[in-house]
Protein backbone atom coordinates (compact mmCIF):
# COMPACT_ATOMS: atom_id res chain seq x y z
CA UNK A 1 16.64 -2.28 -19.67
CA UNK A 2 15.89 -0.73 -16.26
CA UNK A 3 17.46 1.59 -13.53
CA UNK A 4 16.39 1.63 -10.23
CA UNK A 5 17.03 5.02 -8.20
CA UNK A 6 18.99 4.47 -4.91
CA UNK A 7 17.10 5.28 -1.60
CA UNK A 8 18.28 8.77 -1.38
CA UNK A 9 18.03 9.56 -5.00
CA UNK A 10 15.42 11.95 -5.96
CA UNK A 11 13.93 13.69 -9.59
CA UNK A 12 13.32 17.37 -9.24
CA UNK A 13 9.99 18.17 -8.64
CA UNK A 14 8.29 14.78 -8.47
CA UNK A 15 7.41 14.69 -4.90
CA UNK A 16 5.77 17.90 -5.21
CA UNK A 17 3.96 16.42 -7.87
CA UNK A 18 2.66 13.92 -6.33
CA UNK A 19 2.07 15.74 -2.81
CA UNK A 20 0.10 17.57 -4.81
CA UNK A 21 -1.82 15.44 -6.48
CA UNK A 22 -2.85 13.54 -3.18
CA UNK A 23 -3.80 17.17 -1.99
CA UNK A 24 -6.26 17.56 -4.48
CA UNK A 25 -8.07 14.28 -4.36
CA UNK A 26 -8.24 14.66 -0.25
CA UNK A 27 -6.16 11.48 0.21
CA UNK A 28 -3.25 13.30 2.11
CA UNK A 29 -5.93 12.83 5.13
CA UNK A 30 -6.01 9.14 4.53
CA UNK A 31 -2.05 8.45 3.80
CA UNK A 32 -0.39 12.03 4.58
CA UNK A 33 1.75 13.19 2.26
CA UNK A 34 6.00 12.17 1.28
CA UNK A 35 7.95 13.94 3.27
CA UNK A 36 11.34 15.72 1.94
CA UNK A 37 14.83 14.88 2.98
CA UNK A 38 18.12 17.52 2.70
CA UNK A 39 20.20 14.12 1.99
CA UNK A 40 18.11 13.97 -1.21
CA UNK A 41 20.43 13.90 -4.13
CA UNK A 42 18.60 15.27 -7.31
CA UNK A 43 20.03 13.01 -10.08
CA UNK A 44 18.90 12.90 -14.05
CA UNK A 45 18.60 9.03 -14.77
CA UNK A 46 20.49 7.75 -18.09
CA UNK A 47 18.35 7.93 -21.17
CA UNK A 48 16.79 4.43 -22.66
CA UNK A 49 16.03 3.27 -19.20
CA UNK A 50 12.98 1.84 -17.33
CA UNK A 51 13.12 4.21 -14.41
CA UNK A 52 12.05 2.77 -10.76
CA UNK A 53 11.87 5.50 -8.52
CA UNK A 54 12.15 4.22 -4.39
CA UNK A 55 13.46 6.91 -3.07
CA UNK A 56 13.56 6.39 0.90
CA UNK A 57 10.60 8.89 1.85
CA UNK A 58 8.31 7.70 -1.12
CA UNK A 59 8.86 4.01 0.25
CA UNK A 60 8.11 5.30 3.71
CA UNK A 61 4.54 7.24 2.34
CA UNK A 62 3.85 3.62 0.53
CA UNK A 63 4.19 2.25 3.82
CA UNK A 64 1.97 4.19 5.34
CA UNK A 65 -0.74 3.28 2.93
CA UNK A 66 0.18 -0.51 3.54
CA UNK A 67 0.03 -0.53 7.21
CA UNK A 68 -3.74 1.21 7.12
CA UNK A 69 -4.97 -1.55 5.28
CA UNK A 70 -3.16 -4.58 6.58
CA UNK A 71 -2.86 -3.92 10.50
CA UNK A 72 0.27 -4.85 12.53
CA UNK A 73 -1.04 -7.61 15.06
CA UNK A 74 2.80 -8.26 17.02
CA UNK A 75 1.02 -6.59 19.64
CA UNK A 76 -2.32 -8.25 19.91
CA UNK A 77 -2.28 -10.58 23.28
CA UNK A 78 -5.90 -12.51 22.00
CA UNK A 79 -6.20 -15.48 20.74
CA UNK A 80 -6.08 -16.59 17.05
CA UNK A 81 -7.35 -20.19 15.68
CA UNK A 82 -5.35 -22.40 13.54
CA UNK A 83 -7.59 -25.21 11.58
CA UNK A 84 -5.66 -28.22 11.15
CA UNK A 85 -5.96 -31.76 10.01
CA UNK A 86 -5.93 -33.98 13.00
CA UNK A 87 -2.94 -35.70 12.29
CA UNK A 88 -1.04 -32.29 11.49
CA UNK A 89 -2.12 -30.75 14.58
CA UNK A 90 -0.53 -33.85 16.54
CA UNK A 91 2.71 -33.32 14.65
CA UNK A 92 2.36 -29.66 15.77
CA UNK A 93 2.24 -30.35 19.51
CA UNK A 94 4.45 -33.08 19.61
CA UNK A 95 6.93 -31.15 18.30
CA UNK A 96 6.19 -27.68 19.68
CA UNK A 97 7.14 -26.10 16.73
CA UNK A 98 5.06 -24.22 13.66
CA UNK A 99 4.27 -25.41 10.48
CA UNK A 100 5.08 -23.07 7.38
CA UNK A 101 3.54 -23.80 4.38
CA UNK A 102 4.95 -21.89 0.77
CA UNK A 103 1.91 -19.43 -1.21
CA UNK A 104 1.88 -22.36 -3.62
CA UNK A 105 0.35 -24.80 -2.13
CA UNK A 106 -2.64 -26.23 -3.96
CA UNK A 107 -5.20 -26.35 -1.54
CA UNK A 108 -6.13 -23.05 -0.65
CA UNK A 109 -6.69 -19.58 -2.64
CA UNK A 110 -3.55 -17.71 -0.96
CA UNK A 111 -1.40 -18.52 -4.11
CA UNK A 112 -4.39 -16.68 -6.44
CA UNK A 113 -5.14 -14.20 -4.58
CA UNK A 114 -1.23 -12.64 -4.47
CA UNK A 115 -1.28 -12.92 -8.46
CA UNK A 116 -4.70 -10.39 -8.51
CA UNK A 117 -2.70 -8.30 -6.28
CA UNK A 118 0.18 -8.09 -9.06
CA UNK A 119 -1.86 -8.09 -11.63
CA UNK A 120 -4.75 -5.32 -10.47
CA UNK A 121 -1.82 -3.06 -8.67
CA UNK A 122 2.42 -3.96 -9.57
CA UNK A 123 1.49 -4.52 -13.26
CA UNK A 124 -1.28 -2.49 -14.26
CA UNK A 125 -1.65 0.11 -15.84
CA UNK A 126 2.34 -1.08 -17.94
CA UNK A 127 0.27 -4.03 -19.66
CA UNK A 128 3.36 -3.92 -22.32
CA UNK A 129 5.38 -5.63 -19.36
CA UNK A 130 5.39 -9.18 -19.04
CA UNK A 131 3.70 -11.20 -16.33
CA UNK A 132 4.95 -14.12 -15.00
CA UNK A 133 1.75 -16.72 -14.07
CA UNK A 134 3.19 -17.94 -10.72
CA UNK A 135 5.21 -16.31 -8.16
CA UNK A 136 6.99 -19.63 -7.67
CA UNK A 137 9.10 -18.58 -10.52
CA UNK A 138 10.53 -16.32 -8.03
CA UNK A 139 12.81 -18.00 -5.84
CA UNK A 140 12.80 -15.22 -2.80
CA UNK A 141 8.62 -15.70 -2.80
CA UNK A 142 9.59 -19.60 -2.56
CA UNK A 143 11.79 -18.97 0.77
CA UNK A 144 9.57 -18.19 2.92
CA UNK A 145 6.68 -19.43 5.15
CA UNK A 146 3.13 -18.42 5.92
CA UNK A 147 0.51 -19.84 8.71
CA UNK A 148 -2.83 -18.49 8.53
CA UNK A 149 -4.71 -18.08 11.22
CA UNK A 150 -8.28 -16.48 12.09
CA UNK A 151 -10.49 -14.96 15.05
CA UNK A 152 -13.58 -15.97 14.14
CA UNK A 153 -13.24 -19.86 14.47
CA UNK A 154 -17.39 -20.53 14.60
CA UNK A 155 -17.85 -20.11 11.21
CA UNK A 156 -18.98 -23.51 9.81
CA UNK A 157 -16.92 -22.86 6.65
CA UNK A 158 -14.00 -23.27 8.16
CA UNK A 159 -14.96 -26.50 9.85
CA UNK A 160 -16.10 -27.46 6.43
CA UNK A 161 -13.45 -27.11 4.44
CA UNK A 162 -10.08 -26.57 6.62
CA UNK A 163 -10.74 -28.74 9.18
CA UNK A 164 -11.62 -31.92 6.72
CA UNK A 165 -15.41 -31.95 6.88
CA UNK A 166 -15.41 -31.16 10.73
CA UNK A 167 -12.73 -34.34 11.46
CA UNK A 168 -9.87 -31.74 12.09
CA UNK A 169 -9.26 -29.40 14.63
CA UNK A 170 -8.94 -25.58 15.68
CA UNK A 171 -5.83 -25.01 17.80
CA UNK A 172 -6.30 -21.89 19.92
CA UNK A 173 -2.69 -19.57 20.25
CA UNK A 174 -1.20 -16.40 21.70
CA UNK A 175 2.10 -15.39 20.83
CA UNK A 176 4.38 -13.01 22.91
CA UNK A 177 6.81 -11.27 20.95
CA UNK A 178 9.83 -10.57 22.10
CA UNK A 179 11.14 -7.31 21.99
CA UNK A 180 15.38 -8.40 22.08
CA UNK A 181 17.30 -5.13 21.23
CA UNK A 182 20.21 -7.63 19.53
CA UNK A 183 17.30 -7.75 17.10
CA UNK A 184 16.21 -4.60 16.40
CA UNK A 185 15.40 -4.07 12.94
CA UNK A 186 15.99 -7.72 11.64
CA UNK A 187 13.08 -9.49 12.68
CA UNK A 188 12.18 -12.19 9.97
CA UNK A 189 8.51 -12.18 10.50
CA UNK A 190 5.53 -10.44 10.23
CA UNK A 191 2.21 -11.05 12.07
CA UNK A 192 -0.76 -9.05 10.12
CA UNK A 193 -4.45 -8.66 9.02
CA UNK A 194 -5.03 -9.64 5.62
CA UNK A 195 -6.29 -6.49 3.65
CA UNK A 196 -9.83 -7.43 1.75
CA UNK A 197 -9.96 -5.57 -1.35
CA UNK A 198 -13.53 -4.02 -2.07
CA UNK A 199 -13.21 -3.44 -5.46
CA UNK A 200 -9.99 -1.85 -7.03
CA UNK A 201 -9.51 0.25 -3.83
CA UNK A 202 -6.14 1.00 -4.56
CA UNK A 203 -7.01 2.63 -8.22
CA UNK A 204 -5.48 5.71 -6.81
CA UNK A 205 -2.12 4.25 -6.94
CA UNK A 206 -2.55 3.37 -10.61
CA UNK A 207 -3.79 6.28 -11.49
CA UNK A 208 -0.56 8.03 -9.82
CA UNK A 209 1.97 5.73 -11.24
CA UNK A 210 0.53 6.30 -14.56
CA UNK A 211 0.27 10.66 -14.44
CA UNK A 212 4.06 10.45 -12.86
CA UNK A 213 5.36 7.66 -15.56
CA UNK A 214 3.51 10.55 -18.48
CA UNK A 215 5.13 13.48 -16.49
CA UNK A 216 8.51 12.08 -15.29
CA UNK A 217 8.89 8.71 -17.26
CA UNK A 218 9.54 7.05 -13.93
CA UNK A 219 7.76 3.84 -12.64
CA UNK A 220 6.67 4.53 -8.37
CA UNK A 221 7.18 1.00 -6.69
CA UNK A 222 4.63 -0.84 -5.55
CA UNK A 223 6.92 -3.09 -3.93
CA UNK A 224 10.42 -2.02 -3.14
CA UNK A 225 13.13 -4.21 -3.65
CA UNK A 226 15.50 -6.35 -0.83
CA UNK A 227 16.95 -3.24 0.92
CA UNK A 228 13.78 -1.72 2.28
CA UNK A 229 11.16 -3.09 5.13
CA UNK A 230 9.66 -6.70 4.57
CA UNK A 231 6.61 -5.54 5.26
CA UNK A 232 6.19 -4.23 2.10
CA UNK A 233 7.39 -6.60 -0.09
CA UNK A 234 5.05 -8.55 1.47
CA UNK A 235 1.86 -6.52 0.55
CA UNK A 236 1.10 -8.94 -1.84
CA UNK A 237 0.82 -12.05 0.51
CA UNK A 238 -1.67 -10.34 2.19
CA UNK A 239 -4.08 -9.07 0.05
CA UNK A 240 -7.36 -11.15 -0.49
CA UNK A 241 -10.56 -9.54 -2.86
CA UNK A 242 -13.55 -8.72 -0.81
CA UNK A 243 -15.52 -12.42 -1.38
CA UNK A 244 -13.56 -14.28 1.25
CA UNK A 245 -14.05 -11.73 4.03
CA UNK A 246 -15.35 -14.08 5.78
CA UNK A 247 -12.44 -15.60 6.83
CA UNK A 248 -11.14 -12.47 9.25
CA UNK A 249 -7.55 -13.64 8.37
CA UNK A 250 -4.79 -12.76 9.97
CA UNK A 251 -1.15 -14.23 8.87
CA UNK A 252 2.07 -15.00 10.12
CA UNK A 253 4.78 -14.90 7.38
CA UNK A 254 8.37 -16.01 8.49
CA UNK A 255 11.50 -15.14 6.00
CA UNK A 256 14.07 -17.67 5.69
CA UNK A 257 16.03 -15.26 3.30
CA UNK A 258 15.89 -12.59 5.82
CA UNK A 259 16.75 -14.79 8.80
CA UNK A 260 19.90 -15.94 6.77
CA UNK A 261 20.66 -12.51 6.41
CA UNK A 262 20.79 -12.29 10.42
CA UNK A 263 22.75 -15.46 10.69
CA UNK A 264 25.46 -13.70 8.45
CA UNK A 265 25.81 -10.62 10.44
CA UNK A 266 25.67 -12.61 13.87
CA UNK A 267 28.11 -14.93 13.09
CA UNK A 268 30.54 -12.32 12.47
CA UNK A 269 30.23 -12.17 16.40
CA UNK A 270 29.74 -15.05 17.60
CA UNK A 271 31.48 -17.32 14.90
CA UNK A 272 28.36 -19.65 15.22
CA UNK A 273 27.65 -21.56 12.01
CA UNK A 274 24.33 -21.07 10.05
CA UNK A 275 23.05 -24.73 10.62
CA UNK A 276 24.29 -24.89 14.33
CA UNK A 277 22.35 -21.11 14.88
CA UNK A 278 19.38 -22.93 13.51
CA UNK A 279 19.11 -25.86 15.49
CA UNK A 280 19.48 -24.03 18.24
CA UNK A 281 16.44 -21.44 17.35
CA UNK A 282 14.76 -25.09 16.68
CA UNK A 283 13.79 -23.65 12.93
CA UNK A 284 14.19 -26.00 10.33
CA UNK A 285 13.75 -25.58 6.57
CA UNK A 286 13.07 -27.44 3.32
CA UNK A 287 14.38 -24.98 1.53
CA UNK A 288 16.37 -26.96 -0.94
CA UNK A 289 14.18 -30.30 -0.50
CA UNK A 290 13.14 -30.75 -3.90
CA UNK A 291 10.65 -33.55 -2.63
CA UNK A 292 8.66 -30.50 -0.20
CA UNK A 293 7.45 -28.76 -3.36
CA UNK A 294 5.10 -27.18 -0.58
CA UNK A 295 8.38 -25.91 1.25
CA UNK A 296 7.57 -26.62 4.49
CA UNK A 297 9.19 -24.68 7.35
CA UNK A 298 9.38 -25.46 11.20
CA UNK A 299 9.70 -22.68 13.99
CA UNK A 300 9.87 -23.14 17.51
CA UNK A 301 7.37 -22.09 19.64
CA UNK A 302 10.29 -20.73 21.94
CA UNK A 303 12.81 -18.80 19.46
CA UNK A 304 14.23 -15.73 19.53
CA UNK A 305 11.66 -13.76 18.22
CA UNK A 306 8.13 -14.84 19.31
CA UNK A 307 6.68 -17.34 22.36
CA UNK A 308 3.71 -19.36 21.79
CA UNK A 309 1.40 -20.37 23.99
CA UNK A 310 -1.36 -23.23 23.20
CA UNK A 311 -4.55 -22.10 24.86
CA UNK A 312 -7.19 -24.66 23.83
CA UNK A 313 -8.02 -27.44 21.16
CA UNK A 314 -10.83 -26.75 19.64
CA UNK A 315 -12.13 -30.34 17.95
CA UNK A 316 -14.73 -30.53 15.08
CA UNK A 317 -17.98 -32.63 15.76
CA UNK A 318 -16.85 -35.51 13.80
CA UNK A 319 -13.87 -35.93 15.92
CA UNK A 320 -13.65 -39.76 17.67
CA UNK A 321 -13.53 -39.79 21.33
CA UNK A 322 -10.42 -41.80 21.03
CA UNK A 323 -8.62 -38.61 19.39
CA UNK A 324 -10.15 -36.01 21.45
CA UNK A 325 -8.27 -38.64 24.59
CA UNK A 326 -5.07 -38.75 22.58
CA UNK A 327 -5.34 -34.59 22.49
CA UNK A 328 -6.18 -34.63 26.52
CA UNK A 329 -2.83 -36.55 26.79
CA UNK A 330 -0.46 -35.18 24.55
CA UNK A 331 -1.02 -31.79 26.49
CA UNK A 332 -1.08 -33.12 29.51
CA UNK A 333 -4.19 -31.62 30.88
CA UNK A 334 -2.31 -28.11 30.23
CA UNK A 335 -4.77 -27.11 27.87
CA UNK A 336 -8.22 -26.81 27.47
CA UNK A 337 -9.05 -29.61 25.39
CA UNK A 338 -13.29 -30.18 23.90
CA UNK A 339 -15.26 -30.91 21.20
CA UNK A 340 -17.89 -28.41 19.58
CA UNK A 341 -21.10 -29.54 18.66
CA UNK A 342 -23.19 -29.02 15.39
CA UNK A 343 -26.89 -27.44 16.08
């Protein structure tokens, strides 16, 4: 059985604890320290109980840590490259719209990758708890969309193995996000660096969670639960171990749970219906399509949150001229449109 401490709930003496504990190990310099709150209510959790501690400034601190290792991008104006098959990437600009892709899809190491985060960091050290084997199993992972998308598009690996053996193509993008006060705290995306994990860099959270569950018998959160920010829940979707550096990822991750959640509170306004609000944001999801076990997910280029802007079409060598004419035509001589060479 477990108990999870409401956001302003608090144990006496733990955050002193722990403030003190970052003190001595010089990480307060790194991540700062929790702050304290006067709305803190100091409460004595029920006996038998799995204790979850996420009190507000403790998820806030966690935060902190987060955002130094995966870096907010909404405000980068560069370009990023998106390798696509040919025949995607013409679906993509036909339609002027994104294409999400779920963690578990098969043909990439995304899906692995977020299990050695839960294993190495939400897990660990409680290795009497059980561990599910795919994050499918949980259904709020399965709702949303991620696009992955890089700076450093010359690296032949990327030609080799995302862009089908150099037959696909790199499609160069800025976005513009929109800063809309009606959505103010409800944004259903992020746009982030993925973290690349050195070793066990995070150990020191471990080690934490394991003096304050001896001390206090309480479990810290690694990732906080639906009523806190996205951002952290999604930790795990961007963490990659140290070997595929290389790629210089950064992701966008798009919520379909979360943009729901707006659709409920603006349609106490506006009395638009969820489908109708959708259509009109030109989003479309496979949510319930059993037969998209991939869960694909479409966003407009022009919604309410983001703009974006094609820049170029980057084609791999192996490219036919005939393609690299249909590309020329299908944006209209709008966009820089070539073909790289190998050697």
């Amino acid at each position: 059985m477990s108990y999870t401490l409401r956001k302003n709930d608090d144990i006496q003496g733990l955050k002193e604890y722990i403030n003190e504990w970052l003190i001595s190990r010089n990480l307060d310099s790194l991540y700062g320290l929790i702050n304290s709150s006067a709305e803190s209510k100091y409460v004595i959790p029920p006996k038998g109980y799995d204790v979850t501690y996420e009190n507000q400034e403790y998820v806030e601190w966690l935060n902190r840590v987060y955002s130094r290792l995966s870096i907010d991008r909404i405000k980068d104006e560069g370009t990023f490259y998106w390798f696509k098959p040919f025949e995607r990437a013409v679906e993509i600009l036909k339609e002027q719209r994104l294409h999400l892709l779920s963690l578990e899809k098969q043909d990439s190491n995304d899906h692995t990758e977020a299990l050695e985060f839960l294993q190495r960091y939400v897990y660990f050290p409680y290795s009497d708890r059980s561990l599910d084997t795919t994050i499918s199993n949980n259904s709020k992972s399965h709702a949303s969309g991620i696009a992955c998308f890089t700076k450093n598009f010359r690296d032949q690996q990327f030609w080799s193995n995302y862009a089908k053996a150099n037959t696909g193509v790199a499609l160069g993008i800025r976005f513009n996000f929109k800063n809309d006060p009606l959505f103010k705290g409800h944004q259903p995306f992020i746009l982030r660096d993925v973290y690349y994990d050195t070793g066990y860099d995070l150990d020191f959270l471990n080690e934490l969670r394991y003096l304050t569950f001896k001390k206090f018998n309480v479990v810290l959160s690694i990732i906080p639960s639906e009523g806190f920010d996205l951002g952290l829940r999604w930790m795990r979707y961007y963490y990659k171990r140290d070997k595929y550096r290389w790629e210089n990822e950064t992701r966008l991750s798009f919520d379909i749970i979360k943009y729901l959640t707006i659709n409920v509170l603006f349609k106490e306004q506006d009395g638009i219906e969820f489908q109708d609000r959708m259509e009109t944001h030109g989003i479309e999801s496979h949510f319930a399509d059993k037969s998209r076990p991939d869960f694909l997910m479409k966003v407009a280029f022009d919604n309410p949150f983001f703009q974006v802007k094609v820049d170029e079409v980057i084609c791999g060598a192996n490219v036919c001229d005939k393609h690299v004419e249909e590309l020329k035509e299908l944006t209209k001589g709008e966009v820089h449109v070539w073909r790289r060479q190998i050697g």
